[in-house]
Protein backbone atom coordinates (compact mmCIF):
# COMPACT_ATOMS: atom_id res chain seq x y z
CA UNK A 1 15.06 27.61 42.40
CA UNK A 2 17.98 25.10 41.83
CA UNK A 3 19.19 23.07 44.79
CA UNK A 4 22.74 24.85 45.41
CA UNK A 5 20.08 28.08 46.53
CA UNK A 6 18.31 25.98 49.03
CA UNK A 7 21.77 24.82 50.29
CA UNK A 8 22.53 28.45 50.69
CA UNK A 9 19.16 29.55 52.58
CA UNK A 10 18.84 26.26 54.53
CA UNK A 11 21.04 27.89 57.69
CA UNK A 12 19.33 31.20 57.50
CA UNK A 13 16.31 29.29 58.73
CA UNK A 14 17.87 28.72 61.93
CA UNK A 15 16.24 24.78 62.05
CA UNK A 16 18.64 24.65 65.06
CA UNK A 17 16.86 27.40 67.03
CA UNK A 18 13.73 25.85 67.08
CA UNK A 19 15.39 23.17 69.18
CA UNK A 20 15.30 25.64 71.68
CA UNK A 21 12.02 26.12 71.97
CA UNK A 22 10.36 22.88 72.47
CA UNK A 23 10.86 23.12 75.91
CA UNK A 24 8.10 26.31 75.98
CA UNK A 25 6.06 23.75 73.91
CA UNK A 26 6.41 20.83 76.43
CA UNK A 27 5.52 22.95 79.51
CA UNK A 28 2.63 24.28 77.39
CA UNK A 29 1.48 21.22 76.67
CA UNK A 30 1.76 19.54 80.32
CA UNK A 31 -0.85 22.52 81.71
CA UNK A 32 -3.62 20.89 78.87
CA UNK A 33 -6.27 19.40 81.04
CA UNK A 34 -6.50 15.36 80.79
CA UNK A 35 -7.98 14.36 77.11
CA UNK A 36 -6.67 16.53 75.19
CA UNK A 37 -6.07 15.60 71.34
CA UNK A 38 -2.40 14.09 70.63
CA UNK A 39 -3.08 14.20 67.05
CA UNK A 40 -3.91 17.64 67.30
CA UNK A 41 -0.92 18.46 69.33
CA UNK A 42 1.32 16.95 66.72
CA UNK A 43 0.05 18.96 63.95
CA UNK A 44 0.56 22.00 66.28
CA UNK A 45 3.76 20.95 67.36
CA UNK A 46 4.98 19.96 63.34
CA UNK A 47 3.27 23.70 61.95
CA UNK A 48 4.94 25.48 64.76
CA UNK A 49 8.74 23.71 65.25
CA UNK A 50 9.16 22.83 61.22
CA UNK A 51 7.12 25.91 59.20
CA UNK A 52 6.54 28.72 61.29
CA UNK A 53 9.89 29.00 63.73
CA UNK A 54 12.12 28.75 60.60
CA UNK A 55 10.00 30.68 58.29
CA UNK A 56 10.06 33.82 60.38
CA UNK A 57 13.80 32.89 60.93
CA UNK A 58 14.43 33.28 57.17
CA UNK A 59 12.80 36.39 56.79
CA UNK A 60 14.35 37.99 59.77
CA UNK A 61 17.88 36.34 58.17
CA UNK A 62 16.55 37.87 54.81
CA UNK A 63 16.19 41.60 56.39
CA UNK A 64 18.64 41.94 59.13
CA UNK A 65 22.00 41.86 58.66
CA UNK A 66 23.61 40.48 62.32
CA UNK A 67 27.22 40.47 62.83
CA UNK A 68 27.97 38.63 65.74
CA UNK A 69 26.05 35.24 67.16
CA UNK A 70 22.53 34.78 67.04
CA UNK A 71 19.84 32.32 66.89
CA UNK A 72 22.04 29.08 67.51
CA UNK A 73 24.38 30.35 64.81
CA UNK A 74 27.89 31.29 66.01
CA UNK A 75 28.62 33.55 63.00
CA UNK A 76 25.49 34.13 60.90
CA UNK A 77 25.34 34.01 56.96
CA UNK A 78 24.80 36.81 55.10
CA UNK A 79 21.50 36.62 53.32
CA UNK A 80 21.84 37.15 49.28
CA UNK A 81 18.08 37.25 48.70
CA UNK A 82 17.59 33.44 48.68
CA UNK A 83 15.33 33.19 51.47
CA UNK A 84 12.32 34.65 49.90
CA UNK A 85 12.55 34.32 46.66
């Protein structure tokens, strides 16, 4: 896939949107009992806020087609089959 594509599907991922939800994470993480792992709950954290959120934000981007603002996005690209291919 040459760069200009990953230009193209890098807003469908909706990186911005993730932002949102680190707050969920933080009060998540503040009910852990003392002695929990921080390593562990960086590797969550990472998997969660820079892989999953924006993966399933490109594939939603890839099959819906929204017209007005969503996900952090004021008005949303349309997808041209560059997320998932």
């Amino acid at each position: 896939m040459p760069f200009a594509a990953y230009r193209r599907a890098l807003p469908l991922l909706r990186i911005p949107f993730s932002v949102y939800l680190m707050p969920v994470f933080w009060f998540g993480l503040s009910a852990l009992p003392p002695g929990f792992s921080v390593a562990r709950a960086v590797g969550v954290f990472v998997v969660l806020h820079l892989l999953a959120y924006p993966a399933s934000n490109g594939y939603n981007s890839y099959y819906d087609q929204d017209e007005g603002s969503i996900g952090g996005l004021r008005q949303p690209r349309k997808s041209r089959g560059n997320c998932c291919t």
